[in-house]
Protein backbone atom coordinates (compact mmCIF):
# COMPACT_ATOMS: atom_id res chain seq x y z
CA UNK A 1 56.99 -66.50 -39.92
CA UNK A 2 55.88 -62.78 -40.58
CA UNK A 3 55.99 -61.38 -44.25
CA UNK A 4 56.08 -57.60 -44.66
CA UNK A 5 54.53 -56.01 -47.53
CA UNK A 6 54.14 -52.42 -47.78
CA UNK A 7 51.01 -50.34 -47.90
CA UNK A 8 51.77 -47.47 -50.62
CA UNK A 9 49.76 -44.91 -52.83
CA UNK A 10 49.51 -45.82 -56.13
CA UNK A 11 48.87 -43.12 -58.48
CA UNK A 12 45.93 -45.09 -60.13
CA UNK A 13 44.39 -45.47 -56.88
CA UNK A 14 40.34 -44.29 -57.01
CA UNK A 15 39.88 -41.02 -55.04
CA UNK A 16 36.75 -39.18 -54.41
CA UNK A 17 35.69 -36.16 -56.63
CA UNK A 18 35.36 -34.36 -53.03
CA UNK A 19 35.63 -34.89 -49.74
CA UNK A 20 35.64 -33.12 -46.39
CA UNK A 21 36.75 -34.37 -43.00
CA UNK A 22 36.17 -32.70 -39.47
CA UNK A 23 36.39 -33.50 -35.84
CA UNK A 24 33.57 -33.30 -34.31
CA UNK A 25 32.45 -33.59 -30.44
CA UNK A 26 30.01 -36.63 -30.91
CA UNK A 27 30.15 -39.75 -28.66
CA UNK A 28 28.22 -41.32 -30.89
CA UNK A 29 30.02 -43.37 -33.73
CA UNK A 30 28.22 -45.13 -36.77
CA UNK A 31 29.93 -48.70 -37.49
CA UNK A 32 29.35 -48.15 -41.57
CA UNK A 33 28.64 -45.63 -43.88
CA UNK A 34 25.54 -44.06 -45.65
CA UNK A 35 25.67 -43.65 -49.41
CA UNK A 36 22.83 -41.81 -51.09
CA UNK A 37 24.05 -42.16 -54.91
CA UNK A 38 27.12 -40.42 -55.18
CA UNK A 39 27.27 -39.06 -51.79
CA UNK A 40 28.94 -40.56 -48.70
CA UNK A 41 28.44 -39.58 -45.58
CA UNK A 42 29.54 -41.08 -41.64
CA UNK A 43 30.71 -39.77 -38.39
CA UNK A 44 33.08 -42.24 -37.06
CA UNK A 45 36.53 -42.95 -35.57
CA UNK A 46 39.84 -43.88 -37.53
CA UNK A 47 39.60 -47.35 -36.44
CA UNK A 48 36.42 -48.07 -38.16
CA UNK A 49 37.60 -46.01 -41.07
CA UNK A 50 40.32 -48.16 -41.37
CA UNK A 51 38.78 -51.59 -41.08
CA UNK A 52 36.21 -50.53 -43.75
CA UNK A 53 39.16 -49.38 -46.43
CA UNK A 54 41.00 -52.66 -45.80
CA UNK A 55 37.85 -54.76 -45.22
CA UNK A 56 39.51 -56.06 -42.01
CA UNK A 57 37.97 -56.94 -39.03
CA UNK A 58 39.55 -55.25 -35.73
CA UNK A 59 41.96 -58.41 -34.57
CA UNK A 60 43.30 -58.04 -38.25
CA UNK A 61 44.45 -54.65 -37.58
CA UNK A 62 47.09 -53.05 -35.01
CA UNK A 63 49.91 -50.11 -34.78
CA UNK A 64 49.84 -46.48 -34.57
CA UNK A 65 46.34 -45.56 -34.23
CA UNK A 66 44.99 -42.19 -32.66
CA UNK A 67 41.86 -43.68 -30.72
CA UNK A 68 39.83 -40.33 -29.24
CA UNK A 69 38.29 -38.37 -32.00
CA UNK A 70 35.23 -38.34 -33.88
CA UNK A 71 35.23 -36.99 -37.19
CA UNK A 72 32.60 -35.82 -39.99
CA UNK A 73 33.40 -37.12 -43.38
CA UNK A 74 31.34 -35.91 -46.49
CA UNK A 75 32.02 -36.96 -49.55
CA UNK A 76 31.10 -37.29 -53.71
CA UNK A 77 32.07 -39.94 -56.04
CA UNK A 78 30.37 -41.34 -59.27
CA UNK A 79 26.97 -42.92 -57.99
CA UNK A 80 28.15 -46.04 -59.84
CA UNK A 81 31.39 -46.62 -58.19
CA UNK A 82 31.85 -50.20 -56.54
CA UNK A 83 31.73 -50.97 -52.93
CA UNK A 84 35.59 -52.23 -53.35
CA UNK A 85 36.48 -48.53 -55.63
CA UNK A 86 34.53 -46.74 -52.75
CA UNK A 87 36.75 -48.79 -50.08
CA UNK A 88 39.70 -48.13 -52.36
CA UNK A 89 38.94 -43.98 -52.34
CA UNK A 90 38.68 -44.58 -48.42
CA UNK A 91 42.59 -45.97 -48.62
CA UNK A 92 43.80 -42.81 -50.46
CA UNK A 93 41.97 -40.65 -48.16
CA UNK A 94 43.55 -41.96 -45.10
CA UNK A 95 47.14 -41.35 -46.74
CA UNK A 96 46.16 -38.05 -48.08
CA UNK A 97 44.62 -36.66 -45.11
CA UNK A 98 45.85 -38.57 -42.30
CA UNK A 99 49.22 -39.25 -43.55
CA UNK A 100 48.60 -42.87 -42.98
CA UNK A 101 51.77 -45.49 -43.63
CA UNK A 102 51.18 -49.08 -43.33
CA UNK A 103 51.82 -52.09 -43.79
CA UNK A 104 50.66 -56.31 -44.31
CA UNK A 105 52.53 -59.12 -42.42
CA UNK A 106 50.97 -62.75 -43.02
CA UNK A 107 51.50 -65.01 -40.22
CA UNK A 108 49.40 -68.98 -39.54
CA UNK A 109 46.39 -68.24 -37.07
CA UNK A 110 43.65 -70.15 -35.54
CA UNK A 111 40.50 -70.05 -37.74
CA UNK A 112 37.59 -71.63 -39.82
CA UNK A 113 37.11 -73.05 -42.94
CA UNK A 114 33.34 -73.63 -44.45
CA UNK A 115 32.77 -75.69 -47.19
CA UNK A 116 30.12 -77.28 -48.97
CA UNK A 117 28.96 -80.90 -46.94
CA UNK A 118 29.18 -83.69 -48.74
CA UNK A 119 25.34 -83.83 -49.42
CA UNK A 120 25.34 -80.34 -51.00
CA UNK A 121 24.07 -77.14 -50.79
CA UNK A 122 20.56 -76.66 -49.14
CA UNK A 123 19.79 -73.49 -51.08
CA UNK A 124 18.98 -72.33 -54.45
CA UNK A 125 20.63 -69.55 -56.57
CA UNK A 126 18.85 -66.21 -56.74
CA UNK A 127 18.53 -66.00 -60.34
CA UNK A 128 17.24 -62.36 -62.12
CA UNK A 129 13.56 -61.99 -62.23
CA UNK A 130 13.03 -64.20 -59.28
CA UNK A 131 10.79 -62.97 -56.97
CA UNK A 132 11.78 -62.54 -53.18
CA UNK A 133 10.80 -65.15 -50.44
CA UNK A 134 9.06 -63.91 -47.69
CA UNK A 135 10.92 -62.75 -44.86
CA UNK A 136 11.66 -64.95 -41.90
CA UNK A 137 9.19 -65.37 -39.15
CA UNK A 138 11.12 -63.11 -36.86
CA UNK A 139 10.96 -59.81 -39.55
CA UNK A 140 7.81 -60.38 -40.88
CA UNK A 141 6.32 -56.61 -39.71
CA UNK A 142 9.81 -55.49 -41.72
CA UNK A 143 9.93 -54.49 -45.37
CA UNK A 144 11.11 -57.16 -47.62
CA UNK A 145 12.20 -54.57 -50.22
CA UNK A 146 14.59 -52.80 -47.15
CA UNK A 147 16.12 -56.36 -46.89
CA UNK A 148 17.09 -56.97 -49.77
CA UNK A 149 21.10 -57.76 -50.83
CA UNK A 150 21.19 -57.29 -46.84
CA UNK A 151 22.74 -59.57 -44.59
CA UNK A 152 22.21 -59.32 -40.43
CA UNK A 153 22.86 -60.96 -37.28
CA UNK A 154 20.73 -59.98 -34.66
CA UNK A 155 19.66 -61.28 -30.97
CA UNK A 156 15.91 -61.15 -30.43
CA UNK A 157 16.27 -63.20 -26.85
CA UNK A 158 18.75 -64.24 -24.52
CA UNK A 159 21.93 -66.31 -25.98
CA UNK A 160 19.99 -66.64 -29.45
CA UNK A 161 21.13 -65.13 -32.96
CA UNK A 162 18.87 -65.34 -36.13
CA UNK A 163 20.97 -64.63 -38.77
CA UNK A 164 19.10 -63.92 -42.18
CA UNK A 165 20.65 -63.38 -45.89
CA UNK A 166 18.64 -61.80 -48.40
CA UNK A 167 20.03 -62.50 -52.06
CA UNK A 168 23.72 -62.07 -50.67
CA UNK A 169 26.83 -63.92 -51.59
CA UNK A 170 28.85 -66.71 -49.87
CA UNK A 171 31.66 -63.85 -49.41
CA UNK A 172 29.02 -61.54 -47.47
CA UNK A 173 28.01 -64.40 -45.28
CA UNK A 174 31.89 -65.22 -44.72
CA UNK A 175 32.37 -61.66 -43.66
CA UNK A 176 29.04 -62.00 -41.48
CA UNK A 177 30.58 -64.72 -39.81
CA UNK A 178 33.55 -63.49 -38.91
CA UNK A 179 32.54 -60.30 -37.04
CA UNK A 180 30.01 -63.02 -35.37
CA UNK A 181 32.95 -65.39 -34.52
CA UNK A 182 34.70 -62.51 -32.50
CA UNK A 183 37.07 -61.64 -35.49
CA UNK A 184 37.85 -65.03 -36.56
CA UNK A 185 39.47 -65.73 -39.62
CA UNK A 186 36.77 -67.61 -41.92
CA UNK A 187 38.58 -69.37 -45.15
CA UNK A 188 35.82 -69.64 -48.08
CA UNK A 189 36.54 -73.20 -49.91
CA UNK A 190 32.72 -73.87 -50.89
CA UNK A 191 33.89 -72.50 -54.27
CA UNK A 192 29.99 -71.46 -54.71
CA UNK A 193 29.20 -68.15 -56.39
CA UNK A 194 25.89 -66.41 -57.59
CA UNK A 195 23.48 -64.79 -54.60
CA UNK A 196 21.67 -66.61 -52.04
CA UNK A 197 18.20 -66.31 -49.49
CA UNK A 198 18.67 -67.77 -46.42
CA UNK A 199 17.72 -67.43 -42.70
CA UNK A 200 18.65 -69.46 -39.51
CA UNK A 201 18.94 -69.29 -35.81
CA UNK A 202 21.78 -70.72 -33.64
CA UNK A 203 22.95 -70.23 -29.56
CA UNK A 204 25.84 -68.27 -29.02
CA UNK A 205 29.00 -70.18 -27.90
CA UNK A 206 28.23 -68.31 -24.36
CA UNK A 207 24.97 -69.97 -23.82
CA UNK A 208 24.85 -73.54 -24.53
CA UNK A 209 20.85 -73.70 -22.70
CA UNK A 210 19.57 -71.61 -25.11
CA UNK A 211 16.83 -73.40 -26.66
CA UNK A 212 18.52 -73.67 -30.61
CA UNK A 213 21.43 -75.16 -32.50
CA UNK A 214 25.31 -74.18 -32.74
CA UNK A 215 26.00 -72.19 -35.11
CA UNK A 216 27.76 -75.34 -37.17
CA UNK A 217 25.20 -77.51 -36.72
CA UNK A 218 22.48 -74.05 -38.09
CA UNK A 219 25.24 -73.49 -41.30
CA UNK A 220 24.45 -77.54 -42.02
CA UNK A 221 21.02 -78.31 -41.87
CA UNK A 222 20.41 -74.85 -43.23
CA UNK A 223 22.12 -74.40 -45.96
CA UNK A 224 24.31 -77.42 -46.02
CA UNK A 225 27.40 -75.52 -45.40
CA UNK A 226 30.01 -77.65 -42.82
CA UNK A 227 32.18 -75.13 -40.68
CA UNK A 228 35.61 -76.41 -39.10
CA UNK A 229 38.50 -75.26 -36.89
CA UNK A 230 41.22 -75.07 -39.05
CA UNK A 231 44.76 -72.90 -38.84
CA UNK A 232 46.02 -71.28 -41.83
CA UNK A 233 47.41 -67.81 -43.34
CA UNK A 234 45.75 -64.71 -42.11
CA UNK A 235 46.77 -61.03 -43.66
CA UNK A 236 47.13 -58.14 -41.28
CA UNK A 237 47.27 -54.20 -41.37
CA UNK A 238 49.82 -52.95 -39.20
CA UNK A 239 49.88 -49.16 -38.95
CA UNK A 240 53.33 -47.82 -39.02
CA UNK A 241 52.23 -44.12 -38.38
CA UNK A 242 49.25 -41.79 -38.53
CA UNK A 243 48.66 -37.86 -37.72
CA UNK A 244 45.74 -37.28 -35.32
CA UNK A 245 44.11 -34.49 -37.19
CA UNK A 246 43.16 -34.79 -40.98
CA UNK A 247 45.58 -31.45 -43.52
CA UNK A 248 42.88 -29.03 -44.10
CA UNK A 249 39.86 -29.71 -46.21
């Protein structure tokens, strides 16, 4: 069973101090943006615009959506906005601009849950003051400083990802593991808060030779996290209609 719930502009919504938005002729697209203080910059398409306002992943997200152009976007908020205002200021830009209207159906999916195993977590809380661990074996020429409140997945050799959390939440590795379960709904029930170091390596689902763990089995002895199938209730974005070019700057 779908529920609809429209996707309208509130006046209170956050919106930048300034912002400009161009098509450009680039092929190449940047998956996130760059903030320098109060200044946001990225060269991407709508698509990734879009998941980053709704912090959706791309299965989470369907309709209307002009797929060819690149654009330019520059713009200035308050160097102390949030990540979620900043993602927020994104929204009202795409409905200003773009003329975006949306809107959220819920339906049951196939998914995960991760919770805490029964013999507890395997990591300590990050408190203030604490100094950082050193990295992981596989980043030690990297900076630790760069790492920090960073969380990435990479693949240093065939059918092998070392995933490695530096002082990040439970949330930020539930959103990690989505994009690393191909878009996979992840429910958080650990119920755990506060900021976490961590670092593991697992075999992708693709290559059960690889010479490590599955990513389940990594999540337990690891950090004593216990991932399961599970179905359950799954938002999505459904774009009713969008204009191709942004109004004039």
């Amino acid at each position: 069973m779908l529920c609809g719930i429209p996707v309208a502009q509130a006046q209170s919504e956050p919106v930048f101090d300034v912002a400009s938005v161009k098509p450009v002729a680039d092929s190449v697209i940047a998956t996130k943006p760059t903030r320098a203080g109060g200044r946001i910059t990225w060269t991407t398409d709508l698509s990734y615009f879009i998941s980053y306002a709704w912090n959706l992943q791309f299965p989470f997200i369907s309709g209307a959506i002009p797929r060819a152009s690149v654009f330019r976007m520059d713009a200035t908020t308050d160097p102390a906005a949030t990540d979620d205002q900043i993602r927020l200021m994104f929204q009202s830009l795409l409905k200003d601009r773009f003329k975006m209207v949306a809107h959220r159906v819920t339906k049951e999916a196939d998914g995960y849950a991760l919770s805490v195993g029964k013999n507890g977590l395997k990591v300590k809380e990050a408190r203030a003051g604490d100094p950082p661990p050193p990295l992981p074996e596989w980043a030690r020429n990297e900076s630790v400083a760069g790492w920090e409140g960073n969380i990435s997945a990479t693949m240093p050799e065939a059918g092998v990802v070392v995933m490695t959390g530096r002082r990040v939440s439970i949330l930020k590795l539930v959103e990690t593991l989505q994009r690393v379960l191909g878009g996979k709904m992840v429910w958080d029930q650990t119920g755990v808060t506060g900021d976490y170091y961590f670092a593991f390596r697992y075999a992708r689902d693709d290559n059960p030779e690889a010479d490590a763990p599955s990513l389940a089995t990594a999540l337990r002895e690891n950090l004593g996290l216990e991932l399961r199938k599970q179905k359950g209730p799954v938002e999505m974005l459904v774009v009713d209609r969008m204009e191709k070019e942004p109004t004039e700057n």
